[in-house]
Protein backbone atom coordinates (compact mmCIF):
# COMPACT_ATOMS: atom_id res chain seq x y z
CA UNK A 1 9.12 -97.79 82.90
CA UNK A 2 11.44 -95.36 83.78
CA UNK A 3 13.93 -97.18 85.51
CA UNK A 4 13.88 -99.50 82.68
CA UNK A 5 14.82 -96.81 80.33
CA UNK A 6 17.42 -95.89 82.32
CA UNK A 7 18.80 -99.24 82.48
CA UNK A 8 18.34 -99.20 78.45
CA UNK A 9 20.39 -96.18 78.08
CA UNK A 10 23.40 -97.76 80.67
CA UNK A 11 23.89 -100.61 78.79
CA UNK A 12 23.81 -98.42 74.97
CA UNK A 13 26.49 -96.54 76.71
CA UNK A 14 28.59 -99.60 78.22
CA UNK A 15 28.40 -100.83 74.63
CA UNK A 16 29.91 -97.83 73.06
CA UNK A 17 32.39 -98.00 75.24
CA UNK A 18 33.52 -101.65 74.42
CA UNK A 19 33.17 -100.86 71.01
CA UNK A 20 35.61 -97.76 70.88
CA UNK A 21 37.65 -99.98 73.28
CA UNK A 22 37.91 -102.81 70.92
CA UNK A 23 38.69 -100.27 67.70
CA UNK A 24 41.64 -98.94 69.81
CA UNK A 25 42.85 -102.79 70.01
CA UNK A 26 43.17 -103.08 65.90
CA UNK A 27 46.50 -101.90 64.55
CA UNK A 28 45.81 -98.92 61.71
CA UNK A 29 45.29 -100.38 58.11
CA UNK A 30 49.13 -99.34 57.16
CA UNK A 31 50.24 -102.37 59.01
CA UNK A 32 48.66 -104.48 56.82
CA UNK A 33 49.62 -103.44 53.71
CA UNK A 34 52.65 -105.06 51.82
CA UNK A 35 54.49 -102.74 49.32
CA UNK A 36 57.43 -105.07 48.08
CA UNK A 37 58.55 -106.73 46.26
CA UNK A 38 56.57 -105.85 43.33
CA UNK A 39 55.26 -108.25 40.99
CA UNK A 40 56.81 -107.93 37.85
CA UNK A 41 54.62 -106.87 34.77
CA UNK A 42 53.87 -109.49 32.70
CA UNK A 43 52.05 -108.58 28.99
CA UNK A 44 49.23 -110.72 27.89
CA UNK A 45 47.50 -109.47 24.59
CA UNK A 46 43.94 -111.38 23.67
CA UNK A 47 44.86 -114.80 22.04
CA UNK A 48 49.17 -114.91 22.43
CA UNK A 49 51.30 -116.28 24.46
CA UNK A 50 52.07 -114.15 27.56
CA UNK A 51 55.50 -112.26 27.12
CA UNK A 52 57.50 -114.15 29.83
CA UNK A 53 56.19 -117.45 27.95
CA UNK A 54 58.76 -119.96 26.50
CA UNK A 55 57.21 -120.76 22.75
CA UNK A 56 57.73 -124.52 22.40
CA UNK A 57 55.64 -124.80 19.23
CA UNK A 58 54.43 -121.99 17.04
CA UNK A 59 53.51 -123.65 14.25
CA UNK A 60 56.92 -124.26 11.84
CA UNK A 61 59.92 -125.65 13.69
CA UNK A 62 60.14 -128.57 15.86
CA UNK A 63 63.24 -126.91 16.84
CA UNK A 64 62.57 -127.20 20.34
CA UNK A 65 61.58 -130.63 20.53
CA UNK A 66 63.73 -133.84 20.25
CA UNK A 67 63.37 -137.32 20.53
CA UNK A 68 62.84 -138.73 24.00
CA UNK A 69 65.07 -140.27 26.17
CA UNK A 70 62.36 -142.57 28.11
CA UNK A 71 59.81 -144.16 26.11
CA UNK A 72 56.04 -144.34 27.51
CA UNK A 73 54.26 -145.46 24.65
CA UNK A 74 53.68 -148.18 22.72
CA UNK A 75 56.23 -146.95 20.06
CA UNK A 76 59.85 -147.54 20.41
CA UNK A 77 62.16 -144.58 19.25
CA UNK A 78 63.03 -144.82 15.66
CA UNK A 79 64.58 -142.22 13.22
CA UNK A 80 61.08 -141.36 11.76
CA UNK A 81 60.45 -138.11 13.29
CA UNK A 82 56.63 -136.22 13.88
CA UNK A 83 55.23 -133.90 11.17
CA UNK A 84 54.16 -130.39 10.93
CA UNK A 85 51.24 -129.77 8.75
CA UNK A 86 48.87 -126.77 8.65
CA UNK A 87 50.83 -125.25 11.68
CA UNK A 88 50.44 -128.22 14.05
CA UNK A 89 52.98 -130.77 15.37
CA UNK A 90 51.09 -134.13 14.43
CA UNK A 91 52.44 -137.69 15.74
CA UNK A 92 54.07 -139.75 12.98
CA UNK A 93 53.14 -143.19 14.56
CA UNK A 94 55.96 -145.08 15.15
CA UNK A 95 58.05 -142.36 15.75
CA UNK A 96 58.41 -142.58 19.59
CA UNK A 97 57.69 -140.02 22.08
CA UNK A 98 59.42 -136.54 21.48
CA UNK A 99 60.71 -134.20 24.79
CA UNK A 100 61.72 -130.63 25.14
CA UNK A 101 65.03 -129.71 24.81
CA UNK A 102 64.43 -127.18 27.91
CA UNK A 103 63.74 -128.63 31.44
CA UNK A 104 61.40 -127.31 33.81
CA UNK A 105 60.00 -128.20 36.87
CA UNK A 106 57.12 -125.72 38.70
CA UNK A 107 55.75 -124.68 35.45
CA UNK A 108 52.61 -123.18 33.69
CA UNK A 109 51.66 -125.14 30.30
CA UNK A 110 49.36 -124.31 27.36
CA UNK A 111 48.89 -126.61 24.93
CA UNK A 112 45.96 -127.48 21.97
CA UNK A 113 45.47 -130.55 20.87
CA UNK A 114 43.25 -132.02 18.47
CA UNK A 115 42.21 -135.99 18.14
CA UNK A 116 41.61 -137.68 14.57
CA UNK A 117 38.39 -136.47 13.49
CA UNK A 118 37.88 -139.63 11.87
CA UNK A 119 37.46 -142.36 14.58
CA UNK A 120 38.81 -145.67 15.04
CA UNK A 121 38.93 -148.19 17.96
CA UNK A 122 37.66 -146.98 21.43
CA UNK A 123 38.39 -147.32 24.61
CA UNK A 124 42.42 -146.46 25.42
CA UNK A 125 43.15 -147.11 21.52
CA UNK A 126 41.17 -143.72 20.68
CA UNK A 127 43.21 -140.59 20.12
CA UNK A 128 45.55 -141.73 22.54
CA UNK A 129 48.47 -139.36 23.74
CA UNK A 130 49.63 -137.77 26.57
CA UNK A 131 51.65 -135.26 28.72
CA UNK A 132 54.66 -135.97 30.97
CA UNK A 133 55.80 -133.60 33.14
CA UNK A 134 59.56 -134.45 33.89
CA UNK A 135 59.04 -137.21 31.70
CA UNK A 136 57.45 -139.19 34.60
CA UNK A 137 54.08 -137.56 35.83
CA UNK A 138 51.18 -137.65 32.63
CA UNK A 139 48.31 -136.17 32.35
CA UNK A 140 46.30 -137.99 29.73
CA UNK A 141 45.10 -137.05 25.92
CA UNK A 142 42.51 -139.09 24.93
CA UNK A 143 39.44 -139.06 22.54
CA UNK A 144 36.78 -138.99 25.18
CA UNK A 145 33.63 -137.84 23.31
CA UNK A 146 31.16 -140.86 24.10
CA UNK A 147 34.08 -143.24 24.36
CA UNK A 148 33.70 -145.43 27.56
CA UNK A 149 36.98 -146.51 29.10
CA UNK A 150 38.15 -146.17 33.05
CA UNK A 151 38.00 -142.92 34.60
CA UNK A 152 41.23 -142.10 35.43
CA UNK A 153 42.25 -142.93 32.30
CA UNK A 154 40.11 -140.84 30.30
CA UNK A 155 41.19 -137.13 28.85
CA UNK A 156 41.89 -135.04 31.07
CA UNK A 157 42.86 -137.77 34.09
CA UNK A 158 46.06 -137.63 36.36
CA UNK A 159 46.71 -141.11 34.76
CA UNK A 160 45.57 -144.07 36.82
CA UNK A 161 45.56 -141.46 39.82
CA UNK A 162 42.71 -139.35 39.25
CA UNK A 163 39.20 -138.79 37.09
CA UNK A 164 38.87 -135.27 35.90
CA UNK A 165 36.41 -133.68 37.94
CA UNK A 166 33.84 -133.51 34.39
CA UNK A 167 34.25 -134.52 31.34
CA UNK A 168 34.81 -131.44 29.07
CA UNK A 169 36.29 -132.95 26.24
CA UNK A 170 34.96 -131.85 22.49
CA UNK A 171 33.88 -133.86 19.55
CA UNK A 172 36.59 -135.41 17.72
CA UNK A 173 38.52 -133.37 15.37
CA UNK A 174 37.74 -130.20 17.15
CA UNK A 175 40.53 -128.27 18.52
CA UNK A 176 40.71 -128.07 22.31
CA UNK A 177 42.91 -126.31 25.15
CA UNK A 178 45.13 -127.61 28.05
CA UNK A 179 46.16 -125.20 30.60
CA UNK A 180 48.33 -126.96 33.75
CA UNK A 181 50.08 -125.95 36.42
CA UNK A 182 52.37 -128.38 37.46
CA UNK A 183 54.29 -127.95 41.19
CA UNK A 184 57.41 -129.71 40.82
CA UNK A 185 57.78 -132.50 43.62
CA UNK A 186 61.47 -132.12 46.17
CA UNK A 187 63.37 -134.54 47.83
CA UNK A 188 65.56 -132.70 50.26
CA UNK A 189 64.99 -133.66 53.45
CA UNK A 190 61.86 -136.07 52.32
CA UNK A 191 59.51 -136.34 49.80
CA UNK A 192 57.48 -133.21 48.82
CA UNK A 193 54.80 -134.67 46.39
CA UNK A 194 54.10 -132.80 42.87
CA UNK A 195 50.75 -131.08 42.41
CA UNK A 196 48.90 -130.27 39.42
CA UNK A 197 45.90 -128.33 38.55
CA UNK A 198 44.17 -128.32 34.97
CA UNK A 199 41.40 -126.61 32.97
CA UNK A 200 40.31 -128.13 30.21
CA UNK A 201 38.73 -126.17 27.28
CA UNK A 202 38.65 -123.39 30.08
CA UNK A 203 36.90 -126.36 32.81
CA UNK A 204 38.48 -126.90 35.85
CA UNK A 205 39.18 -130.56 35.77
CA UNK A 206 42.03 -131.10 38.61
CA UNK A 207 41.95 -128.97 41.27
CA UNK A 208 45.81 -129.12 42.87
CA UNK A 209 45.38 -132.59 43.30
CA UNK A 210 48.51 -134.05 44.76
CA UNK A 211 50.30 -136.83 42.61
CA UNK A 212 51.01 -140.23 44.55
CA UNK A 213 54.13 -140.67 42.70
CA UNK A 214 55.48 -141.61 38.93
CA UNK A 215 52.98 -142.50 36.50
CA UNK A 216 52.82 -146.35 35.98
CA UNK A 217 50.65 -148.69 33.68
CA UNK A 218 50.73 -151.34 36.28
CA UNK A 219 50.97 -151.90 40.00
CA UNK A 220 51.15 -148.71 42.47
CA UNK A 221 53.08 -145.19 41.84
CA UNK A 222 56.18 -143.87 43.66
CA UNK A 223 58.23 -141.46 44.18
CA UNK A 224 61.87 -141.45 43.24
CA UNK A 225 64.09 -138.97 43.40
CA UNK A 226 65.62 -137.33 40.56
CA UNK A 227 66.47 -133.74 39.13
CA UNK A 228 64.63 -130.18 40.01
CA UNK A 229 64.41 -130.07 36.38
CA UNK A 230 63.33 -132.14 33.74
CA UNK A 231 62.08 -131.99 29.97
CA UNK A 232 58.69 -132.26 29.24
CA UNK A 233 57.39 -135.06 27.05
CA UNK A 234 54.57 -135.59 24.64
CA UNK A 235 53.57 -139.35 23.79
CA UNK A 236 53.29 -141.56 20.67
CA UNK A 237 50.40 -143.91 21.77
CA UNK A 238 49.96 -144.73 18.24
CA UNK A 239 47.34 -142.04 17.48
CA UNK A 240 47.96 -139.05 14.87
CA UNK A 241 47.16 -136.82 17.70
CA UNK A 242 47.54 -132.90 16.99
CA UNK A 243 49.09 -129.65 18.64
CA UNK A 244 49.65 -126.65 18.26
CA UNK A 245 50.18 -123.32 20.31
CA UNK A 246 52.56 -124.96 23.00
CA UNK A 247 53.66 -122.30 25.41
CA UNK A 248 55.20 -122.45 28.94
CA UNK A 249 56.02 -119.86 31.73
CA UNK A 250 58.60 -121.46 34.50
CA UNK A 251 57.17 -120.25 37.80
CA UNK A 252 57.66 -120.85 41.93
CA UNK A 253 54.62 -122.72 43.42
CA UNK A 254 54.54 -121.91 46.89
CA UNK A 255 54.80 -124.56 49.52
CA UNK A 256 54.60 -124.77 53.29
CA UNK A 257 58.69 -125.63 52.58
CA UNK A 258 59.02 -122.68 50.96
């Protein structure tokens, strides 16, 4: 019994010892710590844009906004123009899509958006719009409240890429929130594919999913190259589709390029 104590207490002590060994190994906490750069203070009140934000659309001027040079929808452009009434941007069907005058490429949207409350057709001819980012890559609007069309085509889809990840969308003619980050894609030295995550109505939907290329109705997307910046576009899918409180903060996603 005694010996075995002893032998007890050796290998307590031998322990220790590695222990107090292995502490002397780590470097001291200071060499951890980063002190610059310093992030820059950014204000964000309850229910406003944040104070770096671009304001795209406050609810009076479509001065930021103009018609779009590439045409996804099913409307030509035309010299009818969209409509602002009770502080929202509303499609003017017909009109054509409408882009901002501002380009961006890794950038943080928030939108609203509100689909007719009074419903006609279903499937893909429900409160039908969208968001391109660079005027290539969408990310669908669509009246999805028990409306069964394919998955990643409903609200809320990486168009004909990918399903959201639930189905979060709100009965029609309730107001509901978009907020994207989009991670440009680079072609310097190869292709570095775009990336996008998105919470709908505060639901994480896309989870920096990366983009297989240019949106396309038919046949398989690509990639090709084109400008670090771009305009953003909203589509006229011939829906009176609804926004308001458009906002967007230019930021730097980081990349293993980077």
């Amino acid at each position: 019994m005694a010996r075995g104590l002893h032998l007890a207490r050796v290998l307590t002590i031998s322990t220790f010892s590695a222990a107090l060994q292995s502490a002397d190994d780590v470097p001291p906490p200071e060499a951890t710590e980063q002190w610059s750069p310093v992030p820059p203070v950014v204000a964000a009140p309850p229910g406003a844009p944040p104070s770096d934000a671009i304001l795209l659309f406050a609810g009076k001027s479509l001065e930021a906004w103009t018609h779009s040079t590439s045409q996804t929808g099913t409307s030509p452009p035309s010299s009818r123009s969209w409509k602002v009434v009770d502080d929202a941007m509303v499609i003017e069907p017909g009109a054509g899509d409408i882009q901002t005058k501002a380009a961006f490429g890794d950038v943080q949207l928030h939108l609203e958006f509100q689909t007719p409350r009074a419903v006609k057709g279903e499937g893909q001819d429900r409160g039908n719009s969208g968001i391109f980012f660079m005027g290539r890559y969408e990310l669908q609007i669509l009246d999805s409240y028990r409306n069964a069309t394919y998955v990643n085509g409903q609200a809320a889809s990486v168009y004909k890429q990918f399903a959201p990840l639930v189905n979060a969308t709100r009965a029609p003619g309730e107001w509901q929130t978009y907020d994207i980050v989009f991670c440009a894609p680079h072609f310097k030295g190869g292709t570095t594919p775009a990336r996008m995550t998105v919470f709908h109505n505060g639901v994480l939907v896309q989870n920096d999913v990366t983009l297989l290329g240019a949106t396309t109705y038919r046949g398989k997307p690509v990639y090709e190259p084109h400008e670090e910046k771009l305009p953003l576009a909203l589509q006229d899918h011939g829906s009176p589709v609804a926004f308001r409180n458009i906002w967007a903060r230019e930021i730097t996603c980081r990349t293993a390029s980077k």
